[in-house]
Protein backbone atom coordinates (compact mmCIF):
# COMPACT_ATOMS: atom_id res chain seq x y z
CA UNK A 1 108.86 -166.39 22.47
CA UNK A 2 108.75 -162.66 21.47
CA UNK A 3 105.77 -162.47 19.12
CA UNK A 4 105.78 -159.22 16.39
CA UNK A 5 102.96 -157.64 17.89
CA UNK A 6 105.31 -156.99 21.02
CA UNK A 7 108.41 -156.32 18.83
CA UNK A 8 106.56 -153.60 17.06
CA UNK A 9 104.72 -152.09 19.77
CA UNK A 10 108.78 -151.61 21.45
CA UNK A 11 109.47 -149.79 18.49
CA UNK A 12 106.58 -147.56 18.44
CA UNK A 13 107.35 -146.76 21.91
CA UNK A 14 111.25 -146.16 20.93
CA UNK A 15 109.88 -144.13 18.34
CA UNK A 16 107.97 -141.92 20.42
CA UNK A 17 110.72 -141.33 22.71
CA UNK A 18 113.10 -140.42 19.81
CA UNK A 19 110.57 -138.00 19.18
CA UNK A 20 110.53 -136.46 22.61
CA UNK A 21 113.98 -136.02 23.17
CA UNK A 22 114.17 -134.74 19.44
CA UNK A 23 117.47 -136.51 18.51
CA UNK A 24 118.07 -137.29 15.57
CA UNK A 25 120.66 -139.94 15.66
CA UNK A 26 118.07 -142.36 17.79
CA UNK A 27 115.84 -141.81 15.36
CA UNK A 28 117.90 -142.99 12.32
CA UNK A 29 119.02 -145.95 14.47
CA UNK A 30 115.47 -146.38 15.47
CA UNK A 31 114.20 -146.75 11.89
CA UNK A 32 116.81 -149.23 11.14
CA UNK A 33 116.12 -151.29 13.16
CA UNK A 34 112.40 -151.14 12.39
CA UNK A 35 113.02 -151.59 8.78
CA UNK A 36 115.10 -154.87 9.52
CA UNK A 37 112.61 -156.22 11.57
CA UNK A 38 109.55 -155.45 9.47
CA UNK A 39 111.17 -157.34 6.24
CA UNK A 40 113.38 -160.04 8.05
CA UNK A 41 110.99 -160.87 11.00
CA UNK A 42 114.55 -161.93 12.66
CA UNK A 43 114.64 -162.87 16.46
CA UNK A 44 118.07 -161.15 16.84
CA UNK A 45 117.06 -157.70 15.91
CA UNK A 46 113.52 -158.65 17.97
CA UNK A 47 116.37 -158.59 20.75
CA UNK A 48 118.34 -156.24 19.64
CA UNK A 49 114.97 -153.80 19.34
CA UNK A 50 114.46 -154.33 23.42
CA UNK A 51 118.05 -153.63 24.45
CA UNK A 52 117.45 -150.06 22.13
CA UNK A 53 114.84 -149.52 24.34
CA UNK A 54 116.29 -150.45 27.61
CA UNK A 55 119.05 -148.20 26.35
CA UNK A 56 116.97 -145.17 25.01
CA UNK A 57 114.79 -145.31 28.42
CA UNK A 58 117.66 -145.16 30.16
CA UNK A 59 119.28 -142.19 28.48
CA UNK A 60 115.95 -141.04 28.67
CA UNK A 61 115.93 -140.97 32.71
CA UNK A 62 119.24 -139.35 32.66
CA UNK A 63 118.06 -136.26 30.69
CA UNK A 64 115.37 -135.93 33.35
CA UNK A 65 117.90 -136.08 35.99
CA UNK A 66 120.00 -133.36 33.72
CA UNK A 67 117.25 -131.06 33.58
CA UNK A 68 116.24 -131.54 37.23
CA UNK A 69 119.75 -131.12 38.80
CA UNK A 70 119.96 -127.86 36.16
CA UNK A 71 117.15 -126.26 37.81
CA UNK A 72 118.31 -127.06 40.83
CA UNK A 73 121.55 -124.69 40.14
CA UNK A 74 119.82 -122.02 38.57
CA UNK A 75 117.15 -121.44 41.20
CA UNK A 76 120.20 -121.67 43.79
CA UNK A 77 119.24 -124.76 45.72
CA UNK A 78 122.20 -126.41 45.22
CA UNK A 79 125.93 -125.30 44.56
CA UNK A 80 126.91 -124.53 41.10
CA UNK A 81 128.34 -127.76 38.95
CA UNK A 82 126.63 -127.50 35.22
CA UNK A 83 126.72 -124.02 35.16
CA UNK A 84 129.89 -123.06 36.53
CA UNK A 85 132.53 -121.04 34.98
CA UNK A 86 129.89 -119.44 33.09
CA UNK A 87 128.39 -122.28 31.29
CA UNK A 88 124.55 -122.37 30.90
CA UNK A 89 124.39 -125.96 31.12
CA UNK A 90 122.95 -126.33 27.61
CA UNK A 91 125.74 -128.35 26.23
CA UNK A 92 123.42 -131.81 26.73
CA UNK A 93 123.70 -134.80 24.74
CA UNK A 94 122.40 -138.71 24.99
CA UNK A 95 125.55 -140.19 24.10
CA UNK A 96 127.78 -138.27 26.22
CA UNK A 97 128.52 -138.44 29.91
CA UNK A 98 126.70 -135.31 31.51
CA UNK A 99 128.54 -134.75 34.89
């Protein structure tokens, strides 16, 4: 069974990637899901806390990917996609499709 102690350290961990990709939005949901967890001790949001962090790793890997194909364009090692047309391939988000 999922104990708390696991439970909570996901969330810290989901926290601290919030953090590092500085959006907001994951951090609200983060804390919500936190807060529900903390004063309901419920096994569905225990669940629902690892698929947020299956989810937020993975969005995580795809910003990597983002910034590596980006510099990839701009030092000319690869033909222009992102940045083509004049963009400057800043126009990132986690909860939209990049390319």
């Amino acid at each position: 069974m999922l104990s708390t102690q696991l439970i909570l350290t996901f969330a810290i961990l989901t926290f601290a990637v919030a953090i590092f990709l500085t959006d907001g939005k994951l951090f609200l949901a983060q804390l919500i899901l936190s807060l529900g967890y903390i004063f309901t001790t419920n096994l569905l949001i225990g669940v629902l806390q690892i698929v947020f962090l299956v989810f937020v790793l993975y969005r995580c890997k795809k910003a990597i990917d983002y910034d590596f194909h980006l510099v990839l364009e701009k030092t000319h090692q690869i033909p222009k996609n992102l940045t083509k047309d004049g963009r400057i391939g800043g126009d990132f988000s986690l909860f939209r499709k990049q390319y």
